[in-house]
N, C-alpha and C. Protein backbone atom coordinates (compact mmCIF):
# COMPACT_ATOMS: atom_id res chain seq x y z
N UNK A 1 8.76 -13.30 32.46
CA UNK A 1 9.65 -13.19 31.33
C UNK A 1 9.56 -11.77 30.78
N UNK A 2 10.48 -11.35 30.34
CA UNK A 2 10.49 -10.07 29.89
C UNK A 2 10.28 -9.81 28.34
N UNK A 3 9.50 -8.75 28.37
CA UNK A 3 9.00 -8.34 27.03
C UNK A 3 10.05 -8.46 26.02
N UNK A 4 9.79 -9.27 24.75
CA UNK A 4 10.96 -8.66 23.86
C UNK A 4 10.96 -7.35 23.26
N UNK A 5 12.00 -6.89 22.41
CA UNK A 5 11.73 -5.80 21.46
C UNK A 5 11.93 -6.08 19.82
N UNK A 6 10.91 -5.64 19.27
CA UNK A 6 10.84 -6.18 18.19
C UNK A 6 11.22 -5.39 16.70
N UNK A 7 11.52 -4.10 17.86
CA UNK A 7 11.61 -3.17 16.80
C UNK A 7 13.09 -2.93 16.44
N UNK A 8 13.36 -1.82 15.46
CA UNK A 8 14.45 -1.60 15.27
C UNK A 8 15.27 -0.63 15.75
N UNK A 9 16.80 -1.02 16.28
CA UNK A 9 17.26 0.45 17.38
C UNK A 9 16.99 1.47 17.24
N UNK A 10 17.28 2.03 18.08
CA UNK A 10 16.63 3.63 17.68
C UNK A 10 18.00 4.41 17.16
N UNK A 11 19.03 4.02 17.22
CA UNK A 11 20.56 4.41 16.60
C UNK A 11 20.22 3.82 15.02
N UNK A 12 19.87 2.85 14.80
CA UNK A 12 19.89 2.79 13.21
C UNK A 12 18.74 3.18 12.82
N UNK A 13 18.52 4.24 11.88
CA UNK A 13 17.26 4.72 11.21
C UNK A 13 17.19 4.41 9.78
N UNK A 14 16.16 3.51 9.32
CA UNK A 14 16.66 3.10 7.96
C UNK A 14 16.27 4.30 7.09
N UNK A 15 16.68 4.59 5.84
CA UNK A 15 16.32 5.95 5.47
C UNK A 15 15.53 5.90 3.95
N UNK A 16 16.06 4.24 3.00
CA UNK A 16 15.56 4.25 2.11
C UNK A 16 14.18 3.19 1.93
N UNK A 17 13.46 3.22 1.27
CA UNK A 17 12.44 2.26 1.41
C UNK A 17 12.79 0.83 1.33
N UNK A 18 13.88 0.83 0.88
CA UNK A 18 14.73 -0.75 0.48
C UNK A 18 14.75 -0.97 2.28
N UNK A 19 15.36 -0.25 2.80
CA UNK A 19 16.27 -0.86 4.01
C UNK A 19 14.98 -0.87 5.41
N UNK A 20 13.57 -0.03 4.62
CA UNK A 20 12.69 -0.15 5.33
C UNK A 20 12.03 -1.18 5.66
N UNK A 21 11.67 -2.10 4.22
CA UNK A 21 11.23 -3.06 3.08
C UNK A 21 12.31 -3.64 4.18
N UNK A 22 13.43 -4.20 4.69
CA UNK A 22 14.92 -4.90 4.97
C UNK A 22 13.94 -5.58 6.40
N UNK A 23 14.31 -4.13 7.31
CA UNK A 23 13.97 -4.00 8.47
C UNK A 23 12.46 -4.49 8.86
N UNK A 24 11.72 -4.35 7.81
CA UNK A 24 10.08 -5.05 8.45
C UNK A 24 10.35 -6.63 8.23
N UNK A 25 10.62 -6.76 7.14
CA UNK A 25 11.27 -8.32 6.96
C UNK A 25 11.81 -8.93 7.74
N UNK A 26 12.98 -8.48 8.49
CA UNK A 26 13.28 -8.87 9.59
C UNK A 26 12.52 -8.98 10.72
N UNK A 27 11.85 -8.12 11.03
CA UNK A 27 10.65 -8.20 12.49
C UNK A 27 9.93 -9.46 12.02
N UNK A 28 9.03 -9.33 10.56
CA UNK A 28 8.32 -10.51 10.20
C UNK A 28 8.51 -11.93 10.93
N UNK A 29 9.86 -12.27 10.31
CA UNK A 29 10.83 -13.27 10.65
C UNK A 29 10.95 -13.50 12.13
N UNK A 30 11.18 -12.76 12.84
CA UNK A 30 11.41 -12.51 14.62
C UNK A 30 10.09 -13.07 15.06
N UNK A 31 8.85 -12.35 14.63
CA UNK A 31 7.60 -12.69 15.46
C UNK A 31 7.28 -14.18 14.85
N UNK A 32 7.46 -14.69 13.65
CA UNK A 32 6.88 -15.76 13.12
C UNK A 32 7.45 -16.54 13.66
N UNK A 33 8.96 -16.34 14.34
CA UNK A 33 9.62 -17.30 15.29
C UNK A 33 9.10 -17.83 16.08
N UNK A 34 8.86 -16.02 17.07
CA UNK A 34 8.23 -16.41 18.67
C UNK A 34 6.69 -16.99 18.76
N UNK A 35 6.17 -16.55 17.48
CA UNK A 35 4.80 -17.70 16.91
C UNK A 35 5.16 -19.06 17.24
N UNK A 36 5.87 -19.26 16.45
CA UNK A 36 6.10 -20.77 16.88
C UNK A 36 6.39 -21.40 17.92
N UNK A 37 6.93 -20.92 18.92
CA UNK A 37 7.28 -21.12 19.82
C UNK A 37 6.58 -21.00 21.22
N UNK A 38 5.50 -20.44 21.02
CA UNK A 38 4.39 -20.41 21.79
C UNK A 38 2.99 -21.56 21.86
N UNK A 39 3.44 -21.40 23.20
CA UNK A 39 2.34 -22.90 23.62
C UNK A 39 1.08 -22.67 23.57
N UNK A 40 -0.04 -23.67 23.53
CA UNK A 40 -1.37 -23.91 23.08
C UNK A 40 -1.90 -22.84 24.07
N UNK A 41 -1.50 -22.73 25.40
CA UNK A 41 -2.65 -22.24 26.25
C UNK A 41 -2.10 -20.21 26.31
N UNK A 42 -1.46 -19.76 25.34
CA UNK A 42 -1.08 -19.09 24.56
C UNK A 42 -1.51 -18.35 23.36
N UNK A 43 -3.11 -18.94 23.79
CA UNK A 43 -3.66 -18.43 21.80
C UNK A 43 -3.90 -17.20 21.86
N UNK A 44 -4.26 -16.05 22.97
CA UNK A 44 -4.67 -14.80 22.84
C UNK A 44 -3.27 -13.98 22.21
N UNK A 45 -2.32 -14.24 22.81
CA UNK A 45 -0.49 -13.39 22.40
C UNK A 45 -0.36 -14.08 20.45
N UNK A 46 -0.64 -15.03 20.97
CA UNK A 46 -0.35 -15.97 19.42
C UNK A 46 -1.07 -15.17 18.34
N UNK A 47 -2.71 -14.79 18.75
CA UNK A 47 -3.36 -14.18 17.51
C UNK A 47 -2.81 -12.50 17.42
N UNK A 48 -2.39 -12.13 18.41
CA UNK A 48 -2.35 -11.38 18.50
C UNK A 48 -1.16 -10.76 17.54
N UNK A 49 0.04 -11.36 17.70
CA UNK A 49 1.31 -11.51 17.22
C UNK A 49 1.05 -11.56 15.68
N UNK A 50 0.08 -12.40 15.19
CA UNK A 50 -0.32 -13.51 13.83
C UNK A 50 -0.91 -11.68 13.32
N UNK A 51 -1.80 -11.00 13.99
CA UNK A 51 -2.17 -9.84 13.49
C UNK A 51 -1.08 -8.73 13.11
N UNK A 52 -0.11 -8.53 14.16
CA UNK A 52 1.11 -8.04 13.70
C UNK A 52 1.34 -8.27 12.73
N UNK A 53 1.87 -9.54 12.46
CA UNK A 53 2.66 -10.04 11.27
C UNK A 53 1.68 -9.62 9.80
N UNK A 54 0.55 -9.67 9.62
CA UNK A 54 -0.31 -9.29 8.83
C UNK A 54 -0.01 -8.15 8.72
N UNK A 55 -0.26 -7.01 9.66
CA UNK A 55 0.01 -5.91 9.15
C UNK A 55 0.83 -5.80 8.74
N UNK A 56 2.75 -5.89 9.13
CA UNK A 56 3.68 -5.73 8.87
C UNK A 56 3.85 -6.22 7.16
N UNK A 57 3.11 -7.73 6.74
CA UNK A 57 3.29 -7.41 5.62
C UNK A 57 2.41 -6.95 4.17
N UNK A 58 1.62 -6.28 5.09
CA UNK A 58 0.85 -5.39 4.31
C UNK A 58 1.49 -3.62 4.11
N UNK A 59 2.28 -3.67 5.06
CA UNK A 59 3.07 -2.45 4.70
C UNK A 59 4.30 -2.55 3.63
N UNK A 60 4.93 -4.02 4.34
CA UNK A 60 5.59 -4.41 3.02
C UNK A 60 5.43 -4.55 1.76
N UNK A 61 4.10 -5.01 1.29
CA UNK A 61 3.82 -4.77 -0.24
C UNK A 61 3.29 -3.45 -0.11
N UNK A 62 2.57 -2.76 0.94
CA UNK A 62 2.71 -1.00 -0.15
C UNK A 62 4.25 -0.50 -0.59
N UNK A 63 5.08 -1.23 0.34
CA UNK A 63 5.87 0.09 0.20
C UNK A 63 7.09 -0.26 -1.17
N UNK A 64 6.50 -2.00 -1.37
CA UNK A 64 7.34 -2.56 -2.68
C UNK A 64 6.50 -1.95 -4.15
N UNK A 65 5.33 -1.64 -3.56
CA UNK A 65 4.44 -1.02 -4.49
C UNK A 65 4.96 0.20 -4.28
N UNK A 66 5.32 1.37 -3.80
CA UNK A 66 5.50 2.65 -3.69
C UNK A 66 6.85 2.51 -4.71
N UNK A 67 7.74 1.40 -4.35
CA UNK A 67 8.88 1.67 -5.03
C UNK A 67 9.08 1.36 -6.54
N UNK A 68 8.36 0.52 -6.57
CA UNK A 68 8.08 -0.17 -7.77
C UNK A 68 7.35 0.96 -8.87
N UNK A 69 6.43 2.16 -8.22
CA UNK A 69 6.17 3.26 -8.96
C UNK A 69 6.94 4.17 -8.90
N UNK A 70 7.85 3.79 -7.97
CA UNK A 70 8.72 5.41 -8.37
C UNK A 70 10.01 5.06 -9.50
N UNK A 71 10.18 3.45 -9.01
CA UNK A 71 11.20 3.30 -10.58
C UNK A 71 10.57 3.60 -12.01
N UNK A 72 9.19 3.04 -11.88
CA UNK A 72 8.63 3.06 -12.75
C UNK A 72 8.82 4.88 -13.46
N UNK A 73 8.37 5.16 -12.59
CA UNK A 73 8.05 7.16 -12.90
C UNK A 73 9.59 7.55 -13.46
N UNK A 74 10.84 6.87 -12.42
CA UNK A 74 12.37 7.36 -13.36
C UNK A 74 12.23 7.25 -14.34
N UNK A 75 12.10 5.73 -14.98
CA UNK A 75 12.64 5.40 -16.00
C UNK A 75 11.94 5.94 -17.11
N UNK A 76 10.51 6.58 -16.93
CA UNK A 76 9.68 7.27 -18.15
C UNK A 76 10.50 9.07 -18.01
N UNK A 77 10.93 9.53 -16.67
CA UNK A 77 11.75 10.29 -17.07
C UNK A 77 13.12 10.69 -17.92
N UNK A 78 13.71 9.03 -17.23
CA UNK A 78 15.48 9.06 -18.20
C UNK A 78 14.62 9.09 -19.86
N UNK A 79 13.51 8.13 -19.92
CA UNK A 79 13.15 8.18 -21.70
C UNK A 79 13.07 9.39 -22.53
N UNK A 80 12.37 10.30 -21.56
CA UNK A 80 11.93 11.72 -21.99
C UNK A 80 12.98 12.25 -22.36
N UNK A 81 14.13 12.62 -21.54
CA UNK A 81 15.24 13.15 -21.43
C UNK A 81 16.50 12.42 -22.27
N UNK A 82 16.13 11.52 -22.22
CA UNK A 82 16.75 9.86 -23.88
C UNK A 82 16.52 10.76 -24.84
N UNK A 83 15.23 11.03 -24.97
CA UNK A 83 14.71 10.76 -26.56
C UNK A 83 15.67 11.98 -27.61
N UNK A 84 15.20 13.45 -26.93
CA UNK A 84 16.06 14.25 -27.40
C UNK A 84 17.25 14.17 -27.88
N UNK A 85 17.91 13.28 -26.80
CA UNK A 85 19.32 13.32 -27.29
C UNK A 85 19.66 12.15 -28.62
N UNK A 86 18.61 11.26 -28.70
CA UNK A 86 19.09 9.89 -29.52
C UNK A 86 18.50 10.44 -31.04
N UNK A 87 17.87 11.61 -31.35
CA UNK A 87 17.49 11.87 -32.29
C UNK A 87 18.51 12.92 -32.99
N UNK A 88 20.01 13.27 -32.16
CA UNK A 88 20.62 13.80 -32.60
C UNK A 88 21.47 13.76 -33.58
């Protein structure tokens, strides 16, 4: 049987962390499939896969964490740049 691919084309490059955050989600989903779908005498690919998926969503919460500080960091900028003007 032939290897799948799990990754994402190499024609679409996601560019924002959202569509990065999109795209690992999706793989997640793909391998937790072929998890399932794999038979007992199968456990070495199975853990193996199960480790993937771990990592994958351990990148996913950094990178909801990365984003989650950079809104954070805007919105204390728009305030800064607020304040001046609302005291006018």
């Amino acid at each position: 049987m032939p290897d799948t691919q799990t990754s994402a084309p190499a024609l679409f490059a996601p560019t924002s962390k959202d569509e990065i955050i999109r795209v690992l989600e999706d793989r997640v989903l793909k391998l937790e499939t072929l998890v399932s779908a794999l038979g007992d005498n199968q456990s070495d690919l199975r853990a193996e896969m199960r480790s993937e998926i771990a990592s994958l969503r351990t990148q996913i919460s950094d990178l909801k964490e990365d984003l989650e500080d950079g809104i954070k960091a805007l919105g204390s900028k728009v305030d800064r740049v607020m304040e001046p003007l609302s005291r006018r």
